[in-house]
N, C-alpha and C. Protein backbone atom coordinates (compact mmCIF):
# COMPACT_ATOMS: atom_id res chain seq x y z
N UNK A 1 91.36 -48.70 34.72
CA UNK A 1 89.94 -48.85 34.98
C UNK A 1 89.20 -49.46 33.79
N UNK A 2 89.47 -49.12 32.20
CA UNK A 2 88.90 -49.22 31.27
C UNK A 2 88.75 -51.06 31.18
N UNK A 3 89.57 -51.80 31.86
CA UNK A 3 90.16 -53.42 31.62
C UNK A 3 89.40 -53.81 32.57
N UNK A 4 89.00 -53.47 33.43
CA UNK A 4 87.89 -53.89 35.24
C UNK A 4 86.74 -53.64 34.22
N UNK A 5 86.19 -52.85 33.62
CA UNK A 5 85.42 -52.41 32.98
C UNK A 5 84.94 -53.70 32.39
N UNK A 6 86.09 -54.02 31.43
CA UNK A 6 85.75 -54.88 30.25
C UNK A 6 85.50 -56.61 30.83
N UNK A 7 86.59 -56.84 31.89
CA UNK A 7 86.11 -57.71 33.09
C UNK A 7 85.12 -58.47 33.53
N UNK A 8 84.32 -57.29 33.55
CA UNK A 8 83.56 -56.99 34.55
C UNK A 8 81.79 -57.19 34.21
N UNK A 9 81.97 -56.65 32.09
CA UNK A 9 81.40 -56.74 31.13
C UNK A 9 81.10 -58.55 30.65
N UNK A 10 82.47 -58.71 30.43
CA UNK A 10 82.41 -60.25 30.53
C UNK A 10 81.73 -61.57 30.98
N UNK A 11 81.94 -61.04 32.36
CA UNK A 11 81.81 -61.68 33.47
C UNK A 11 80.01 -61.87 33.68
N UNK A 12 79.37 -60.48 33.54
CA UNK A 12 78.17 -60.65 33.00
C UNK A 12 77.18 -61.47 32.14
N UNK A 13 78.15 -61.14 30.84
CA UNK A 13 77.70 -61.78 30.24
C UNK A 13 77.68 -63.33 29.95
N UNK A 14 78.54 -63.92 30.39
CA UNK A 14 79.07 -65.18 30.73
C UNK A 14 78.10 -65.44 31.61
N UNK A 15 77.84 -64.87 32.94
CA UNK A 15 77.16 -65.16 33.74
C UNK A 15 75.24 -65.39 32.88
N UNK A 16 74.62 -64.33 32.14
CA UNK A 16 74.10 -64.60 31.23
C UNK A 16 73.32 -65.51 30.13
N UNK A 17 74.76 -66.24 29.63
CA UNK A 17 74.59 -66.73 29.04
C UNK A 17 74.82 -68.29 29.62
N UNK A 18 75.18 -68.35 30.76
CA UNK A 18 75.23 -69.82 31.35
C UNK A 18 73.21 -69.90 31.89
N UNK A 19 72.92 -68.65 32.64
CA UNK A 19 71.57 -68.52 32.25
C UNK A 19 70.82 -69.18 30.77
N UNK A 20 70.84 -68.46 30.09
CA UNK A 20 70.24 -69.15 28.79
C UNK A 20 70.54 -70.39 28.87
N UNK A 21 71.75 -71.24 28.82
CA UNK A 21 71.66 -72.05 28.45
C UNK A 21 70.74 -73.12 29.14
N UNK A 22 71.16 -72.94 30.64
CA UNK A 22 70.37 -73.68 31.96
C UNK A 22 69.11 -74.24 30.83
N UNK A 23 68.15 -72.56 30.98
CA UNK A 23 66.61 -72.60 30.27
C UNK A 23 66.82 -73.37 28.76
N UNK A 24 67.24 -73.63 28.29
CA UNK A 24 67.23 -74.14 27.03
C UNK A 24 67.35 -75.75 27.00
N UNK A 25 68.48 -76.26 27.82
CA UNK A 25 68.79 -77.41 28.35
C UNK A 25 67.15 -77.97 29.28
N UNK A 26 66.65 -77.33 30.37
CA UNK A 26 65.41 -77.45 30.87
C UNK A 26 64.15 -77.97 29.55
N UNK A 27 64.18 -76.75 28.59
CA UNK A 27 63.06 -76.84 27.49
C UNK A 27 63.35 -77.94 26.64
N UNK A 28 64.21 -78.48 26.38
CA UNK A 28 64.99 -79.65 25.51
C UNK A 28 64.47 -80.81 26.44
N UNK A 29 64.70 -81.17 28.07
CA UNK A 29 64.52 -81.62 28.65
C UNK A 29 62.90 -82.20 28.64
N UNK A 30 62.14 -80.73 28.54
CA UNK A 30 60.23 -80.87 28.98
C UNK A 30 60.35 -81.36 27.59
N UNK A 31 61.11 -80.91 26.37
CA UNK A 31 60.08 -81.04 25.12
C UNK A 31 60.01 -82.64 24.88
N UNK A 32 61.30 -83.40 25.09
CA UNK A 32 61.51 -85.01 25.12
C UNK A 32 60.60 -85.86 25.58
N UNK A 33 60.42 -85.42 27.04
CA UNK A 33 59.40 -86.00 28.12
C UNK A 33 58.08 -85.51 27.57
N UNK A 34 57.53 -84.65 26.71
CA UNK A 34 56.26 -84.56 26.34
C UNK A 34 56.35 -85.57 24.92
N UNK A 35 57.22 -85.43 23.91
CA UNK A 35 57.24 -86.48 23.38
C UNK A 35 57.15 -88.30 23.23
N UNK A 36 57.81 -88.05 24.68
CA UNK A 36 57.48 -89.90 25.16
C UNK A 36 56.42 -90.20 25.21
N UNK A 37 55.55 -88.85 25.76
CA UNK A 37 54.46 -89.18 26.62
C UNK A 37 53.60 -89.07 25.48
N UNK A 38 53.70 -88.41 24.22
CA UNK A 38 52.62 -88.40 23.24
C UNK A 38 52.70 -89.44 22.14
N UNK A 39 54.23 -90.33 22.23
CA UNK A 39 54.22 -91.33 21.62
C UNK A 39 53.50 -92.65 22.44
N UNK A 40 53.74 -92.84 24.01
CA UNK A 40 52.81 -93.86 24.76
C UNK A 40 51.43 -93.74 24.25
N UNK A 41 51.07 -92.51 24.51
CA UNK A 41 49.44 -92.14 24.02
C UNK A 41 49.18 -93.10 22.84
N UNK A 42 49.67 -92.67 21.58
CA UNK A 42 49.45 -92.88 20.29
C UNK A 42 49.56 -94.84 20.24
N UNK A 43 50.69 -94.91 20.57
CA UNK A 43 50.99 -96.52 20.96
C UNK A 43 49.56 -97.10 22.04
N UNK A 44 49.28 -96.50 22.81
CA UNK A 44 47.94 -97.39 23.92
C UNK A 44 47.02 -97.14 22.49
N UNK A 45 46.34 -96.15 22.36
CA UNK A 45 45.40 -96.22 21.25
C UNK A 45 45.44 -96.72 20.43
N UNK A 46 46.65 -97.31 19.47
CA UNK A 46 46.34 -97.92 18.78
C UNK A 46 46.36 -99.98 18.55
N UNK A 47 47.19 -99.42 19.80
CA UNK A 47 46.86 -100.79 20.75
C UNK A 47 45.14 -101.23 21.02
N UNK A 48 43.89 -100.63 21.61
CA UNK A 48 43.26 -99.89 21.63
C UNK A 48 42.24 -100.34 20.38
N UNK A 49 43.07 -99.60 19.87
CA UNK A 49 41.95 -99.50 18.04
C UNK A 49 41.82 -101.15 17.55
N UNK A 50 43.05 -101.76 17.73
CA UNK A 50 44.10 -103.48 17.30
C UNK A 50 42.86 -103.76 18.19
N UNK A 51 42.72 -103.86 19.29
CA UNK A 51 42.04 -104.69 20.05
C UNK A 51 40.62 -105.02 19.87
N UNK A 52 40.19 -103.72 19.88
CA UNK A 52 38.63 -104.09 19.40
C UNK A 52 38.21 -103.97 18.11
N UNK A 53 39.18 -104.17 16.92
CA UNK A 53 38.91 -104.31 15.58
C UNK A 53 38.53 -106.12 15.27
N UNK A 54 39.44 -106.50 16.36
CA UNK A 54 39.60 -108.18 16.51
C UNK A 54 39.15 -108.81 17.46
N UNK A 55 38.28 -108.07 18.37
CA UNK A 55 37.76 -108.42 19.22
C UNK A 55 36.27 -109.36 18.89
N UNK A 56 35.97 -110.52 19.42
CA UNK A 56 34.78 -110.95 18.94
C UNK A 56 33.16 -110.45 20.25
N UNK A 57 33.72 -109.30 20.69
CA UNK A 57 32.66 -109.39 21.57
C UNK A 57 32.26 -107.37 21.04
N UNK A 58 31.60 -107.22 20.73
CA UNK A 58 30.89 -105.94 19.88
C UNK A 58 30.97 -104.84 20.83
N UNK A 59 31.58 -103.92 20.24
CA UNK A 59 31.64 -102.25 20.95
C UNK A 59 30.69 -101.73 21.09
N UNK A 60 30.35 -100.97 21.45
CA UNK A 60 29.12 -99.59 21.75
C UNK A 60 29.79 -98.40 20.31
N UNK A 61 29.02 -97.97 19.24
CA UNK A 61 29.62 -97.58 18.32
C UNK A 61 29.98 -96.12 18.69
N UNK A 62 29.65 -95.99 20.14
CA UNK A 62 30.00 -94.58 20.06
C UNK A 62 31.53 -94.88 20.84
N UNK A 63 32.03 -95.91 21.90
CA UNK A 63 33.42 -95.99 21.84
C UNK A 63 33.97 -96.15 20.93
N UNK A 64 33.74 -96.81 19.64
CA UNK A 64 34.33 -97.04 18.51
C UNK A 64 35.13 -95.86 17.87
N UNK A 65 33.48 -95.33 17.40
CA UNK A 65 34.02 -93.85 17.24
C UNK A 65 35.15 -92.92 17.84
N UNK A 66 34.60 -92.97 18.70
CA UNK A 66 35.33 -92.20 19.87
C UNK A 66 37.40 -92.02 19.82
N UNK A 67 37.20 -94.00 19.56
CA UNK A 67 38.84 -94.32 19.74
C UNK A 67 39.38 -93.84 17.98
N UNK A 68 38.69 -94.63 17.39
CA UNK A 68 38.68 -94.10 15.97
C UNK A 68 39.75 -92.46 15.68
N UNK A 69 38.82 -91.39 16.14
CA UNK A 69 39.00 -89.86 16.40
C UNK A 69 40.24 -89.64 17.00
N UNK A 70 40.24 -90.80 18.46
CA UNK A 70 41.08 -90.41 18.84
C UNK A 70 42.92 -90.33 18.62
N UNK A 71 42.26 -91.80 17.68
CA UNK A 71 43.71 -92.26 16.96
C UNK A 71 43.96 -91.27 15.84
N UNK A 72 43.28 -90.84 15.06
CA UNK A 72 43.35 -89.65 14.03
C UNK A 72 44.32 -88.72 14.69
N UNK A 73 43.77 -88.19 15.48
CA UNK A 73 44.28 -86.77 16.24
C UNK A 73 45.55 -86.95 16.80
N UNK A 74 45.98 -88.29 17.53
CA UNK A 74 47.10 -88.38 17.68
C UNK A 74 48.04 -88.48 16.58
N UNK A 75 47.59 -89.33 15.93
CA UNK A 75 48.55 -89.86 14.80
C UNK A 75 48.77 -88.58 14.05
N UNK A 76 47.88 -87.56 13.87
CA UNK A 76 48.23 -86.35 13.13
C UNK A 76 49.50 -85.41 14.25
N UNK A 77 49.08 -85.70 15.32
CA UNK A 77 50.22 -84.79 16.45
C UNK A 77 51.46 -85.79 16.36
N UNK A 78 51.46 -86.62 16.50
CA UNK A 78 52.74 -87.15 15.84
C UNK A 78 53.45 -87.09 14.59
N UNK A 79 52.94 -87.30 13.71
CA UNK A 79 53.49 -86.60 12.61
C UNK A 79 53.66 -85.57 12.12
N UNK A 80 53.46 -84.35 12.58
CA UNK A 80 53.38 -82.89 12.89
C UNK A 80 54.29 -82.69 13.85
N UNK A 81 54.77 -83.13 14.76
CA UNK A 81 55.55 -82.81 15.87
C UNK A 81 56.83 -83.74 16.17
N UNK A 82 56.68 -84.87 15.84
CA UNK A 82 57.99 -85.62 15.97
C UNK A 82 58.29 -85.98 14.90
N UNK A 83 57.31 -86.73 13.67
CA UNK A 83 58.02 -87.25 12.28
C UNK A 83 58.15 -86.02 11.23
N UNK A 84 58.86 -85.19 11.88
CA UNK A 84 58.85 -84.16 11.00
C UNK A 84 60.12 -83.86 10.30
């Protein structure tokens, strides 16, 4: 009985740990796909920023601003989170 036991123990935990891994493989999965998606971001904006720095036709200074900030904030979440 003591060997069904241990079996049985195993088998659990195996079972377990193919669990974990699933979820881990999944979170590896989301964390990539949020990365793409926060490097597109950062890339349009500063695409974005390029455009109307050289643009000859004049912004509204509060979009300026606006993109300005917005490129900050990304560019800081990128380097905080992926160029790390």
């Amino acid at each position: 009985m003591m060997e069904q036991d241990y079996l049985d123990m195993v088998g659990q935990l195996k079972l377990k740990y193919d669990e974990i891994e699933a979820k881990m493989n999944s979170i590896e999965r989301l964390e990539k796909i949020m990365k793409k998606d926060l490097i597109t971001a950062f890339g349009v904006v500063r695409l974005l920023d390029h455009l109307m720095d050289t643009s000859v036709v004049p912004y509204d200074n509060e979009i300026v601003v606006l993109v300005e900030m917005l490129r900050g904030v990304l560019s800081d979440c990128v380097d905080r989170h992926i160029l790390i």
